[in-house]
N, C-alpha and C. Protein backbone atom coordinates (compact mmCIF):
# COMPACT_ATOMS: atom_id res chain seq x y z
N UNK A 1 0.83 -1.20 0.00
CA UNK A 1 0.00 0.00 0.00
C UNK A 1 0.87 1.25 0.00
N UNK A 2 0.14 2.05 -0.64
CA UNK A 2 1.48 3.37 -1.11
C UNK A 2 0.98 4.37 0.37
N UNK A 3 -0.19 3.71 1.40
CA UNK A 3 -0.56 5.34 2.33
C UNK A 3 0.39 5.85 2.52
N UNK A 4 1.34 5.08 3.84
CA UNK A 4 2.15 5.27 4.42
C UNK A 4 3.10 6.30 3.63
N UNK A 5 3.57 6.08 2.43
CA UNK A 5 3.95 7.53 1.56
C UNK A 5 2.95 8.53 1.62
N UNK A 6 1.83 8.58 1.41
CA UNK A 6 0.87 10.18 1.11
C UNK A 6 1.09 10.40 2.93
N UNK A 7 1.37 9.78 3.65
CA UNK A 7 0.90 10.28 5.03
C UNK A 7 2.37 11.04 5.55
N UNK A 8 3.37 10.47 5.18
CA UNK A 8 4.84 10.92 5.83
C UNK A 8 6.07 11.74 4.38
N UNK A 9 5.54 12.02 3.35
CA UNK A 9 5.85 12.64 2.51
C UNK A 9 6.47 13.75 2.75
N UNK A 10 6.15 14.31 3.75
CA UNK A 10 6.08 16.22 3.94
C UNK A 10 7.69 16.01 4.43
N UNK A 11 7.84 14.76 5.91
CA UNK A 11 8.48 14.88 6.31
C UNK A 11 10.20 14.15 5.80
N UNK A 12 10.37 13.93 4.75
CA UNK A 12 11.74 13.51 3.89
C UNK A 12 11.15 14.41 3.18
N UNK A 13 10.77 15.57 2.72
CA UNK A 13 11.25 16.08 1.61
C UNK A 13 12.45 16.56 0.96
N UNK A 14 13.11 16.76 1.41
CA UNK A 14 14.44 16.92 0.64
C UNK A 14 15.06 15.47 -0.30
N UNK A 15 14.88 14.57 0.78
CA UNK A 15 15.25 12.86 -0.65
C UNK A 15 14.21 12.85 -1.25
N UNK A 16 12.76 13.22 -0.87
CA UNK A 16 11.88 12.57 -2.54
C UNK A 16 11.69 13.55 -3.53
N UNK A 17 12.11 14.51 -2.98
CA UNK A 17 11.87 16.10 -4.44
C UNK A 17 13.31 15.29 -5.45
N UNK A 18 14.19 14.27 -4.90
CA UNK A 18 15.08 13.99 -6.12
C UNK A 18 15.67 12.60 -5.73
N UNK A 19 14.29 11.98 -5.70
CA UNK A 19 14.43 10.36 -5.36
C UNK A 19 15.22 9.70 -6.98
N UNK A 20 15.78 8.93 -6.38
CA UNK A 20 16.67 8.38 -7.75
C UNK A 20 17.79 8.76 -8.51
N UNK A 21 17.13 10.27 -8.62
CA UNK A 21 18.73 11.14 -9.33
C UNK A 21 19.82 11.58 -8.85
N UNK A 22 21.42 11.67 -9.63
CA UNK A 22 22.06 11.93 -9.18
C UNK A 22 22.22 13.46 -8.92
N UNK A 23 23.60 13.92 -8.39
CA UNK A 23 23.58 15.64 -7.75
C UNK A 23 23.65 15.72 -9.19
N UNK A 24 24.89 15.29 -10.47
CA UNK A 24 24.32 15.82 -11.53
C UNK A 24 23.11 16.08 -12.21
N UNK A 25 22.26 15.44 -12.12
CA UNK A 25 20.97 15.34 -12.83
C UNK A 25 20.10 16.21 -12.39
N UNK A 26 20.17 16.46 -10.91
CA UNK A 26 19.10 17.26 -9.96
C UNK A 26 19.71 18.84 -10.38
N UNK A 27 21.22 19.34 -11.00
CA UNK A 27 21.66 20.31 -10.79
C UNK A 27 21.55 20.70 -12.78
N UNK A 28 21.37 19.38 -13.39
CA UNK A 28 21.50 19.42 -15.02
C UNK A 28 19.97 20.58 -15.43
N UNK A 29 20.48 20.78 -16.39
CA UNK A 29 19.28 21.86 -17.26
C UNK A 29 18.11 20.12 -17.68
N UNK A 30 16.76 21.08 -17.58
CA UNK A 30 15.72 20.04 -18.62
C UNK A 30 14.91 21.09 -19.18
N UNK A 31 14.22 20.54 -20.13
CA UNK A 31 13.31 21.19 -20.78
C UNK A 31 12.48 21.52 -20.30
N UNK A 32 12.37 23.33 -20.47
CA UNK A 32 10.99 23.48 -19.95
C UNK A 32 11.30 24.51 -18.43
N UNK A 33 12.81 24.17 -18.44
CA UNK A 33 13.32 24.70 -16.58
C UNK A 33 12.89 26.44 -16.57
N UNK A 34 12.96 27.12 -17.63
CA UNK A 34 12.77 28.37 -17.64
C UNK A 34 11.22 28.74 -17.50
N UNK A 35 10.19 27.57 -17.75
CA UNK A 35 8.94 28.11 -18.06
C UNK A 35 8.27 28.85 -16.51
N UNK A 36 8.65 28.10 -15.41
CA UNK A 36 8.32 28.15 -14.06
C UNK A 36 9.71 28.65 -13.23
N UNK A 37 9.94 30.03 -13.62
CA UNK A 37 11.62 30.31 -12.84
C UNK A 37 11.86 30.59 -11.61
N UNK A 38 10.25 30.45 -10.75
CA UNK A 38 10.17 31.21 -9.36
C UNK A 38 9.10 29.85 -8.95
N UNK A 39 9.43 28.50 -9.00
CA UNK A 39 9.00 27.46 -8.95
C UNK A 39 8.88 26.91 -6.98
N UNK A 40 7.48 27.27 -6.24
CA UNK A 40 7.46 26.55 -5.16
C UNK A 40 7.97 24.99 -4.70
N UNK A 41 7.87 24.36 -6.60
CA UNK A 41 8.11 23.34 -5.95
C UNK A 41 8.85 22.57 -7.11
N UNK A 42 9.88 21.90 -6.80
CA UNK A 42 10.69 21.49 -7.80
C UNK A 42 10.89 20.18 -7.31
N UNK A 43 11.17 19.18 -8.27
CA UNK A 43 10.90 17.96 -7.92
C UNK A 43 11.81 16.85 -9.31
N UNK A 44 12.99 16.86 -9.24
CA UNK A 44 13.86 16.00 -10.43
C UNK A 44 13.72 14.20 -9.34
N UNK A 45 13.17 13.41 -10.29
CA UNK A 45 12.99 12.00 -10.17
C UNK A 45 13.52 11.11 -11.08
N UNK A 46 14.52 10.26 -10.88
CA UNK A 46 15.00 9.73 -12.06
C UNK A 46 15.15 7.81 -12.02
N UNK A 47 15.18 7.26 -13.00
CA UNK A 47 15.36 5.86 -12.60
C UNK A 47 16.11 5.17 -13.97
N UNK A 48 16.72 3.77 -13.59
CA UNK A 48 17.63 3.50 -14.62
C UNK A 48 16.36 2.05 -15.45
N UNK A 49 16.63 1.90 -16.25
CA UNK A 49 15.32 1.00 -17.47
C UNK A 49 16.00 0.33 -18.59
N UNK A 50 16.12 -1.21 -18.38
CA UNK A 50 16.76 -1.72 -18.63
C UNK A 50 16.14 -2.35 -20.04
N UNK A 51 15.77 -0.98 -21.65
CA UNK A 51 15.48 -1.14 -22.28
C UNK A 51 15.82 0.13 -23.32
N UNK A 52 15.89 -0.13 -24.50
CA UNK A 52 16.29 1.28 -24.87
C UNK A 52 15.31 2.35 -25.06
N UNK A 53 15.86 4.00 -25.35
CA UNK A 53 14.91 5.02 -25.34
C UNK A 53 13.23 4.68 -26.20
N UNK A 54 13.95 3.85 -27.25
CA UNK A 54 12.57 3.78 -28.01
C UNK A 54 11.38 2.62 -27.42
N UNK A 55 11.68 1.89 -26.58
CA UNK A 55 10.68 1.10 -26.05
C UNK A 55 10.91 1.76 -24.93
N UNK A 56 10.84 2.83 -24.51
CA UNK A 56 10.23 3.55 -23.37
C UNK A 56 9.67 4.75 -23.80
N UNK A 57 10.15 5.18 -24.81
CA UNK A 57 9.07 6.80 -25.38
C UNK A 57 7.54 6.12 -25.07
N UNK A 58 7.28 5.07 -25.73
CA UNK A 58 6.06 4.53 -26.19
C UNK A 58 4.83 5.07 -24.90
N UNK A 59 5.50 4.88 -24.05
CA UNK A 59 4.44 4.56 -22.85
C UNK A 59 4.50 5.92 -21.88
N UNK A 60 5.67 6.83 -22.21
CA UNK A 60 5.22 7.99 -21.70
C UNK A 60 4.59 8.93 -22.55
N UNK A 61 4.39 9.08 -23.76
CA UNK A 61 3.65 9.80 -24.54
C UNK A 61 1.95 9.72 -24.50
N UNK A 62 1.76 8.08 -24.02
CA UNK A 62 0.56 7.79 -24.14
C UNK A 62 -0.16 8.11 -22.77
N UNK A 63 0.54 8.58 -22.26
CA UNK A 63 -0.11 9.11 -20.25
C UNK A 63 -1.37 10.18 -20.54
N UNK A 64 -2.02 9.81 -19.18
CA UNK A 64 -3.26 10.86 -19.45
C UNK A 64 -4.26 10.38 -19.08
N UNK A 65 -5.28 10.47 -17.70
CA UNK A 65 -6.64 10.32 -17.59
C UNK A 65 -7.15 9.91 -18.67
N UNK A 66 -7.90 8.53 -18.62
CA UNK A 66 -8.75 7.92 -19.57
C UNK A 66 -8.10 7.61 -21.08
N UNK A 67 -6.81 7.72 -20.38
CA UNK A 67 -5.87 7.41 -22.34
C UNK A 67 -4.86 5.95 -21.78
N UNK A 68 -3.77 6.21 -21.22
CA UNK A 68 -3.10 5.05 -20.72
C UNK A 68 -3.38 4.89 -19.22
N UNK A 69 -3.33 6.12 -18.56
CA UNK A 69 -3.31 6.37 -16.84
C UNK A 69 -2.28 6.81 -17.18
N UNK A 70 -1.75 6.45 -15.68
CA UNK A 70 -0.54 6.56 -15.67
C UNK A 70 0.22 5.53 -14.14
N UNK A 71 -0.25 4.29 -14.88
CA UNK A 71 0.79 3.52 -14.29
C UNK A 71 0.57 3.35 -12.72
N UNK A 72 -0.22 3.92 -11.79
CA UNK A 72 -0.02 4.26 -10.42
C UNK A 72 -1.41 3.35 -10.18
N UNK A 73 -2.15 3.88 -9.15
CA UNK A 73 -3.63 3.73 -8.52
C UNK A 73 -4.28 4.01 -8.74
N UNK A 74 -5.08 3.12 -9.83
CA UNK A 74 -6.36 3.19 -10.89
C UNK A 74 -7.48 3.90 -10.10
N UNK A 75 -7.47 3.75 -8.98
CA UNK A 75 -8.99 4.22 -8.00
C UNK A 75 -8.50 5.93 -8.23
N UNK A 76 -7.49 6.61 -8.03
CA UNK A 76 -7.24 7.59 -7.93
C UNK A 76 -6.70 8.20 -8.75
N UNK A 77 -5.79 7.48 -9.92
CA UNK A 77 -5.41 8.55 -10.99
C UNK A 77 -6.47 8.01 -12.49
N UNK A 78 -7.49 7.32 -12.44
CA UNK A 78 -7.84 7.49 -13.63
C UNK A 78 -9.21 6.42 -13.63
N UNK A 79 -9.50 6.79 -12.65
CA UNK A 79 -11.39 7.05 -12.35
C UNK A 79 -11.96 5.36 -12.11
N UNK A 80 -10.51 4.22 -11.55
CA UNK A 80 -11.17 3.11 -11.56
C UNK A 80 -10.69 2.19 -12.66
N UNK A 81 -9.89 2.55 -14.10
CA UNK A 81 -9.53 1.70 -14.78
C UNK A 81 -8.27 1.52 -15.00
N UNK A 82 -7.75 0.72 -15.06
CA UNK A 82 -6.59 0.14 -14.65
C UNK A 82 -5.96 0.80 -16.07
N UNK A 83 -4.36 0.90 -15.39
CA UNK A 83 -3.41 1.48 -16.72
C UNK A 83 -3.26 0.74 -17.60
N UNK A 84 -2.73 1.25 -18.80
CA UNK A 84 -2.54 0.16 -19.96
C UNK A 84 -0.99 -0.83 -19.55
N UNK A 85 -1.55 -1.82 -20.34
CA UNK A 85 -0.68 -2.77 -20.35
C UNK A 85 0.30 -3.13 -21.45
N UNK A 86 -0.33 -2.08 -22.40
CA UNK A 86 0.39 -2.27 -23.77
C UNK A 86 0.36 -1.15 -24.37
N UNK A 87 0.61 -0.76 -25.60
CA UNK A 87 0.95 0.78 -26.58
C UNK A 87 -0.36 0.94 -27.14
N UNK A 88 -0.85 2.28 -27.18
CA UNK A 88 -2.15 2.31 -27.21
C UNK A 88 -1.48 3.51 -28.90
N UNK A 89 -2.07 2.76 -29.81
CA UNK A 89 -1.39 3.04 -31.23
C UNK A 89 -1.93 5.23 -31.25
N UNK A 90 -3.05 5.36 -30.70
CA UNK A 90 -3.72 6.41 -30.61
C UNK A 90 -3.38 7.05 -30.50
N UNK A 91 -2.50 7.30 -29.26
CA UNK A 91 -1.64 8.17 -29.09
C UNK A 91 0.20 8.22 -29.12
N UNK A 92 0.31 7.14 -30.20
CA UNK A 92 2.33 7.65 -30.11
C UNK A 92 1.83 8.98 -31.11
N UNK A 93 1.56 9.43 -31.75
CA UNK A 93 1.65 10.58 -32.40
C UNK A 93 1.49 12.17 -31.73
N UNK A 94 2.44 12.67 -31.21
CA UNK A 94 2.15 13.59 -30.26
C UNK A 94 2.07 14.62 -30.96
N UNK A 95 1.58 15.89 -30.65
CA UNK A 95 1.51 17.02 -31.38
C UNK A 95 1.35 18.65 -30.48
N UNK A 96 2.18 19.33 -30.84
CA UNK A 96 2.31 20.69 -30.21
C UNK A 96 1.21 20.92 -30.13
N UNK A 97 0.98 20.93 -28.52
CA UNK A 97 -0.74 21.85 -28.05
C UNK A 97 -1.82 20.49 -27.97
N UNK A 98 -1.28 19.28 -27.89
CA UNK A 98 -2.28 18.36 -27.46
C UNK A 98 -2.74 18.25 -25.89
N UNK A 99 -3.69 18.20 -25.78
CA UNK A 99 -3.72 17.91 -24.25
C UNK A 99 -3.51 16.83 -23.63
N UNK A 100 -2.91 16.69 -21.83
CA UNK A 100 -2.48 15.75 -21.46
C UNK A 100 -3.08 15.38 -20.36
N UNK A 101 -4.49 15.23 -19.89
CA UNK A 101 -5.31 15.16 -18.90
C UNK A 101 -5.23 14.51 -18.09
N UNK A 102 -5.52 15.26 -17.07
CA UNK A 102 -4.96 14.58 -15.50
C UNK A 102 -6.37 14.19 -14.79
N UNK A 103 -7.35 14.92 -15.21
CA UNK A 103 -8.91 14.53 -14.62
C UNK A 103 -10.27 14.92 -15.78
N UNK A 104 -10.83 14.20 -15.02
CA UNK A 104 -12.25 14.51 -16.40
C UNK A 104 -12.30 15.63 -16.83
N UNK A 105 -12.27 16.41 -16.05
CA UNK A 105 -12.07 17.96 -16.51
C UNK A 105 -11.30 18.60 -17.27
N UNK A 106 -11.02 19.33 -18.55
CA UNK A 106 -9.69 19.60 -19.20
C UNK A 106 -9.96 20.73 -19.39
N UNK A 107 -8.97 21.90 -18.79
CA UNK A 107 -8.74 23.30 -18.98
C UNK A 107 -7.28 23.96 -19.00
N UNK A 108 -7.18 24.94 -18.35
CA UNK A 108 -5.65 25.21 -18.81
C UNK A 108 -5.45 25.07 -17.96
N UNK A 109 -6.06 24.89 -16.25
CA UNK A 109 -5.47 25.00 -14.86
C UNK A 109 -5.25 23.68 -14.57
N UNK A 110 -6.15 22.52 -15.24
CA UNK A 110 -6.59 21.09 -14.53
C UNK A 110 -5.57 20.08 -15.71
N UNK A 111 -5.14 20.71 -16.63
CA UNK A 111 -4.83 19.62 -17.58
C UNK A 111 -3.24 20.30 -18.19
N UNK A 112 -2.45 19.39 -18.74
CA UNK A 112 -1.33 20.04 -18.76
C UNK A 112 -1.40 20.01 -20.31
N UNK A 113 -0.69 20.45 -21.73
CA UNK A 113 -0.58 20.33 -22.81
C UNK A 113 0.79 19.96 -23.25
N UNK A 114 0.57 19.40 -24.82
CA UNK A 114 2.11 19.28 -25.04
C UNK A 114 2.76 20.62 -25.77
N UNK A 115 4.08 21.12 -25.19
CA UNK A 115 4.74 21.93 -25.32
C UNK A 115 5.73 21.76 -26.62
N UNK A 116 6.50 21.17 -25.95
CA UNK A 116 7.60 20.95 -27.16
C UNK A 116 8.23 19.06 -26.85
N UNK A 117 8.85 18.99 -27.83
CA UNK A 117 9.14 17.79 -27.85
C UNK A 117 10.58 17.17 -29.03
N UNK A 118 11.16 16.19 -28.83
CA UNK A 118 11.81 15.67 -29.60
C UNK A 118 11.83 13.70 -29.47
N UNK A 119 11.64 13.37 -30.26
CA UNK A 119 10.63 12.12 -30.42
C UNK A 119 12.26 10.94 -29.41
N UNK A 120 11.72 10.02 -28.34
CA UNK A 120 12.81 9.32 -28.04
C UNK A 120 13.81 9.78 -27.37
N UNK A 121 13.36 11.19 -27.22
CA UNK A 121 14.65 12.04 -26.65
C UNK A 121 14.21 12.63 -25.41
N UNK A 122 13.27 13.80 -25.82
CA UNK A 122 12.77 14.67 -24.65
C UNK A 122 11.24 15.09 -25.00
N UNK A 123 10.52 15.29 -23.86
CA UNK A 123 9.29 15.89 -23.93
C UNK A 123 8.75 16.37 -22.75
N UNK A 124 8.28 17.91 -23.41
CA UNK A 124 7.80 18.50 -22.36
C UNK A 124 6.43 19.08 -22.47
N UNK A 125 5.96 18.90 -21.44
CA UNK A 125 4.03 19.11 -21.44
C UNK A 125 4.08 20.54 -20.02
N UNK A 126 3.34 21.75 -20.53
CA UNK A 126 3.46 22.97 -19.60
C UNK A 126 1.61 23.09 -19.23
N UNK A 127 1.48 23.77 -18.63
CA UNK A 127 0.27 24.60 -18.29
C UNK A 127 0.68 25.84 -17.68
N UNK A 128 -0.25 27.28 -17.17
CA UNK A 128 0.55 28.15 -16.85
C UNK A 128 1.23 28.33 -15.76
N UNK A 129 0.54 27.58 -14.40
CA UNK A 129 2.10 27.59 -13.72
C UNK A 129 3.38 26.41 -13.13
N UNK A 130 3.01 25.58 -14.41
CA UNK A 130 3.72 24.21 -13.97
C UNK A 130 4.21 23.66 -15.40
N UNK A 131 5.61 22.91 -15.02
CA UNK A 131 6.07 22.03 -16.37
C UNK A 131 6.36 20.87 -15.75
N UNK A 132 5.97 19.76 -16.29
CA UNK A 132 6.52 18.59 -16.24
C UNK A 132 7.32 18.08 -18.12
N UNK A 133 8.78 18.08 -17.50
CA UNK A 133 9.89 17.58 -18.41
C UNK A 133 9.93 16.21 -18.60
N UNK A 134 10.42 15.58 -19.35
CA UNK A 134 10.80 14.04 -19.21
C UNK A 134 11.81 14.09 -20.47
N UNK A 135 13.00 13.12 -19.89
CA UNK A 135 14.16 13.52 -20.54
C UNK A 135 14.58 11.42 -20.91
N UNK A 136 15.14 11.47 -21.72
CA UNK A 136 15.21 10.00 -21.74
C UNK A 136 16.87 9.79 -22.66
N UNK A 137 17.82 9.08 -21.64
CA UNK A 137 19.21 9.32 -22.17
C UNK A 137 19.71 7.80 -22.63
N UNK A 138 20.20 7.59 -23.47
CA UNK A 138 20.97 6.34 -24.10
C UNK A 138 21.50 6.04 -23.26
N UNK A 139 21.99 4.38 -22.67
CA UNK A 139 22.90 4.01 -22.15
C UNK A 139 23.99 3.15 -22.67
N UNK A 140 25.49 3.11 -22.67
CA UNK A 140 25.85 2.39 -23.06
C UNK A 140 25.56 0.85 -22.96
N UNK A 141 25.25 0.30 -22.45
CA UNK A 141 24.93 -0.92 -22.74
C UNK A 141 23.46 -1.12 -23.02
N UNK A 142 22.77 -0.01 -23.52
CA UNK A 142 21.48 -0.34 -24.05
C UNK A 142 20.48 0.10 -23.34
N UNK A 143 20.44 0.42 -22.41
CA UNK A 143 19.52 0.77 -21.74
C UNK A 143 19.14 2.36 -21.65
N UNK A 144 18.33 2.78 -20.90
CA UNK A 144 17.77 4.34 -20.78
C UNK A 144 17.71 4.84 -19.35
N UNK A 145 18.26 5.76 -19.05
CA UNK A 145 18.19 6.81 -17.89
C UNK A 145 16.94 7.59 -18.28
N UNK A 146 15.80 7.40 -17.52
CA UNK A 146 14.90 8.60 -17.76
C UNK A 146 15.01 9.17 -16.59
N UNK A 147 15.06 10.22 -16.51
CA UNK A 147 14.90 11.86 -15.78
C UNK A 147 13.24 12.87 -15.94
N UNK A 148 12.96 12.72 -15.03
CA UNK A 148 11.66 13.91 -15.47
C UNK A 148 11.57 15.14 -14.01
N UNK A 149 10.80 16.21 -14.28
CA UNK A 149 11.45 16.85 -13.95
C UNK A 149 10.09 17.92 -13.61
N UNK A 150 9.33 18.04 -12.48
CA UNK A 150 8.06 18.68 -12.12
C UNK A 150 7.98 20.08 -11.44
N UNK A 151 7.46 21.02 -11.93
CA UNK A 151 8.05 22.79 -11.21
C UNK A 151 6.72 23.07 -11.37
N UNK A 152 6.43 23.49 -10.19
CA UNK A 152 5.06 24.06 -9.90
C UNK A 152 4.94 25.28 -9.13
N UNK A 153 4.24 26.31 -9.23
CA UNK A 153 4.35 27.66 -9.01
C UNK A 153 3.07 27.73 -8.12
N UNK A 154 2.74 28.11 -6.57
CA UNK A 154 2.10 28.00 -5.70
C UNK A 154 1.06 28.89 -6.24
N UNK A 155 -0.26 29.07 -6.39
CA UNK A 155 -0.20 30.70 -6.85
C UNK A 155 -1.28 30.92 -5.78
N UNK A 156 0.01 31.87 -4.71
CA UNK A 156 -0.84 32.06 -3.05
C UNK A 156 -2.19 33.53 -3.35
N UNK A 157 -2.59 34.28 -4.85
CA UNK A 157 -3.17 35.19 -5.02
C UNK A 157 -4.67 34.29 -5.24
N UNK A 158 -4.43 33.36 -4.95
CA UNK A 158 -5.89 32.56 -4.97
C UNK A 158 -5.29 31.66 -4.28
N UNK A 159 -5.47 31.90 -3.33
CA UNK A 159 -5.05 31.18 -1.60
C UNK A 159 -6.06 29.75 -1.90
N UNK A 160 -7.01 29.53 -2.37
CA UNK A 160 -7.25 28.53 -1.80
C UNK A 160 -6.52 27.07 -2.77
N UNK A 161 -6.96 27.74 -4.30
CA UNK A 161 -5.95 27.03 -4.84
C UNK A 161 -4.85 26.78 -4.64
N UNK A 162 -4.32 27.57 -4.23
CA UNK A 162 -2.53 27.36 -3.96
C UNK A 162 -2.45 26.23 -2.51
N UNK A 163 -3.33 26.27 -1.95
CA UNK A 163 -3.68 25.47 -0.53
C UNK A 163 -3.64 23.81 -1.22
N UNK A 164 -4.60 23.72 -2.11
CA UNK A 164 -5.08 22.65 -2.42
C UNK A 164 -4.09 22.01 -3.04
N UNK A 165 -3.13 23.00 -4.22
CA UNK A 165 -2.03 22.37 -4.95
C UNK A 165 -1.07 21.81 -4.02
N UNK A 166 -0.62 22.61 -3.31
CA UNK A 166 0.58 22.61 -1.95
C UNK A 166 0.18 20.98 -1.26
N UNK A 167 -1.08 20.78 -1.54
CA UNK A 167 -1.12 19.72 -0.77
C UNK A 167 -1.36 18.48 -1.39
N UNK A 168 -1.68 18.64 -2.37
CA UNK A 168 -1.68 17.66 -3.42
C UNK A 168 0.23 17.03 -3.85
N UNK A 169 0.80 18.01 -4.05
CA UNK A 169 2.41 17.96 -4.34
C UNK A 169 2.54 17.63 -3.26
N UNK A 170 2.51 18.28 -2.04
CA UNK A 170 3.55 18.18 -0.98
C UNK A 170 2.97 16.61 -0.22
N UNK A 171 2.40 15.79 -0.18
CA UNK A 171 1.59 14.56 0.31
C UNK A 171 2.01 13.69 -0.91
N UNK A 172 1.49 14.17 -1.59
CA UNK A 172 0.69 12.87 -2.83
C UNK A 172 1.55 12.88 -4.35
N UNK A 173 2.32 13.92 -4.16
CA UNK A 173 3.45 13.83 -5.77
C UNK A 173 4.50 12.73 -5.72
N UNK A 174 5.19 12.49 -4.48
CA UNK A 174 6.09 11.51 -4.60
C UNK A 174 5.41 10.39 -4.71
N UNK A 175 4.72 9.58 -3.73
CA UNK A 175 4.21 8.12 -4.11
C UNK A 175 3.33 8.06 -5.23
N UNK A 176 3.00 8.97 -6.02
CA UNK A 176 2.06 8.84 -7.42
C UNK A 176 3.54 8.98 -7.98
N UNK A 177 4.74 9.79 -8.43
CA UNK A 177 5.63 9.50 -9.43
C UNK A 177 6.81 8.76 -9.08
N UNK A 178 6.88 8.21 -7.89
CA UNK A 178 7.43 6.91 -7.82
C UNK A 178 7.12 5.67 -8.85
N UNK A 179 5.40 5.84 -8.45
CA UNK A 179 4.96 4.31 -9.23
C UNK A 179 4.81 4.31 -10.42
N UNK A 180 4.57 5.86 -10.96
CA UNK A 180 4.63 6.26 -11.92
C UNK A 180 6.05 5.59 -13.17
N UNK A 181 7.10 5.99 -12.35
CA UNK A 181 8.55 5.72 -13.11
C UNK A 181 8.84 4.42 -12.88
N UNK A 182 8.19 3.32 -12.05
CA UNK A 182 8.64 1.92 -11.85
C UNK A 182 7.19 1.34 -12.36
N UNK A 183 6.24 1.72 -13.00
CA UNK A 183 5.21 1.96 -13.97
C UNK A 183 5.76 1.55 -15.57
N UNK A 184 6.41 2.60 -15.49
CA UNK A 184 7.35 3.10 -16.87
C UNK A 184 8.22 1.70 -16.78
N UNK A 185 9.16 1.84 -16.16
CA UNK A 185 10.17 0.47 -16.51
C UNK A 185 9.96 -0.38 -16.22
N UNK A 186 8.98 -1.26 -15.43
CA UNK A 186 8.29 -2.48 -15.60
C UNK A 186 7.72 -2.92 -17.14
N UNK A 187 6.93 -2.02 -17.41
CA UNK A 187 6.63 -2.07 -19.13
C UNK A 187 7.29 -2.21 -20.41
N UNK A 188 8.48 -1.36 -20.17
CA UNK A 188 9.84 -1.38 -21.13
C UNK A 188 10.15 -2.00 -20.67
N UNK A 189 10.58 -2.95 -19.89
CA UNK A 189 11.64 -4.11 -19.84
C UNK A 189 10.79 -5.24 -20.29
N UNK A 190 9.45 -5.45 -20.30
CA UNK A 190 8.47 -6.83 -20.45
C UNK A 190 8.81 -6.66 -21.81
N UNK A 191 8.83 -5.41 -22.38
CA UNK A 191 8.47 -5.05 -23.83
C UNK A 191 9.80 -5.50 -24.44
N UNK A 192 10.90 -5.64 -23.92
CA UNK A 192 12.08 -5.42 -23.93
C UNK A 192 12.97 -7.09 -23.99
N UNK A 193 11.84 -7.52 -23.13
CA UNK A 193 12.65 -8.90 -22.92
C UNK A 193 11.48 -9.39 -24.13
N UNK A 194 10.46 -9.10 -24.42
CA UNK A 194 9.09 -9.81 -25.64
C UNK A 194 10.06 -9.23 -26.92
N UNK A 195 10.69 -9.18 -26.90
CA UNK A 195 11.62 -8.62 -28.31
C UNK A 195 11.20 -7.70 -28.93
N UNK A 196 10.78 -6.37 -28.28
CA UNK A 196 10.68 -5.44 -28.56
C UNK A 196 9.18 -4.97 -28.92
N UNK A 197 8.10 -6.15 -28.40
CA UNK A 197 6.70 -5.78 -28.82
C UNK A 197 6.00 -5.97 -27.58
N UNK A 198 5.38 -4.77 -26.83
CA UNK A 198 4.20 -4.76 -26.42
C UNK A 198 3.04 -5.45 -26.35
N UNK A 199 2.53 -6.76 -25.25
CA UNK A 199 1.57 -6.90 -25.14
C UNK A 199 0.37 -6.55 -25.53
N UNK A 200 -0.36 -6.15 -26.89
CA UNK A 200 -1.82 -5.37 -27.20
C UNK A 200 -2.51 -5.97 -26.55
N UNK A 201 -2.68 -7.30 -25.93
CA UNK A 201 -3.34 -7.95 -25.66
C UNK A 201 -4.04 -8.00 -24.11
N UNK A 202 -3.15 -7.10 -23.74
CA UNK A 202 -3.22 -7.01 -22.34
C UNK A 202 -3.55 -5.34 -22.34
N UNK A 203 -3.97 -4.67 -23.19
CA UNK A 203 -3.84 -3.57 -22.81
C UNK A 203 -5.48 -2.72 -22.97
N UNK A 204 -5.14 -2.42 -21.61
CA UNK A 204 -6.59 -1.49 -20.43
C UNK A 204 -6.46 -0.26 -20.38
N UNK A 205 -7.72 0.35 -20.10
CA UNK A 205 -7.30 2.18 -20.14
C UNK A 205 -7.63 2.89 -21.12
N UNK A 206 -8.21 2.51 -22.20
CA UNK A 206 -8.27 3.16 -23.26
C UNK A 206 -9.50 3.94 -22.85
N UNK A 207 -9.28 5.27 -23.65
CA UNK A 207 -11.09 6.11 -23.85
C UNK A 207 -11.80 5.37 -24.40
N UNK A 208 -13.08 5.71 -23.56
CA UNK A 208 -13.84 4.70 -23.69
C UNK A 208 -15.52 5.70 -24.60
């Protein structure tokens, strides 16, 4: 059970705002670092994926309320249906200004869009006061370092929102992008050791 993270979160914050990554990585530029430059809350998470960049793009492009999930606790990130299990063909095609929905609701405050991108490499999805980066690096022996990279801007001029965000991040961001990134490389490596093909067969989450 992930409680025990949403309940004691507040108190390690300094190791989970950069669970996984090294001082380089937490101190490296990502995409997107300029969009939020006065960022309450900054948060570099990184993990090693023992598959290459291109069988891991697959499955972070396709994230999103009612599209893949995202990998975590179906009751809570995506209304009850379980994440996909496989490449949902629908969405590898990403496109500047697509939306990336986090709840039924999609606006500019509740849902994030895609920003910019480079296919296998990097991608970044903004809204106006938050970026989430995701960076994905070759390894020599084949594998992928992904890095992603979350900056969120409190905005205390609407106190209550800023209340609600603060507490959503500061509780509930680490154990949702923990499972999130061991989400991610559980999938690329199945995909990885299946010789490079995705389960369709197994795969849940789709809009319905």
């Amino acid at each position: 059970s992930g409680l025990p993270l949403f309940v004691t979160a507040p108190m390690y914050r300094h190791w989970h705002l950069r669970w996984g990554a090294t001082d380089d990585e937490v101190r490296g530029l990502m995409p997107g670092d300029d969009a939020v430059p006065k960022a309450s809350f900054n948060a570099t998470r990184a993990i090693t994926i023992a598959a290459p960049p291109v069988l891991v793009w697959p499955w972070i492009v396709q994230m999103g309320y009612r599209r893949a999930g995202f990998y975590t606790y179906a009751l809570i990130d995506n209304a009850g249906y379980e994440s996909a299990e496989g490449i949902l063909e629908e969405y590898q095609h990403p496109r500047i200004g697509d939306w990336m929905p986090m709840a039924s609701k999609v606006s500019e405050t509740t849902a994030f869009k895609v920003k910019a991108f480079e296919t296998c490499e990097w991608l970044l999805w903004e809204k106006p006061d938050s970026s989430w980066a995701w960076k994905l690096v070759a390894l020599p022996d084949g594998g992928t370092r992904l890095i992603t990279r979350l900056k969120q801007r409190y905005q205390w001029e609407s106190p209550a929102m800023a209340i609600f965000t603060l507490i959503l991040l500061e509780f509930g961001d680490f154990p949702m992008m923990r499972r999130v990134l061991r989400g991610i490389k559980a999938r690329a490596e199945r995909a990885s050791a299946a010789g490079g093909k995705a389960d369709a067969s197994r795969t849940t989450g789709a809009s319905a």
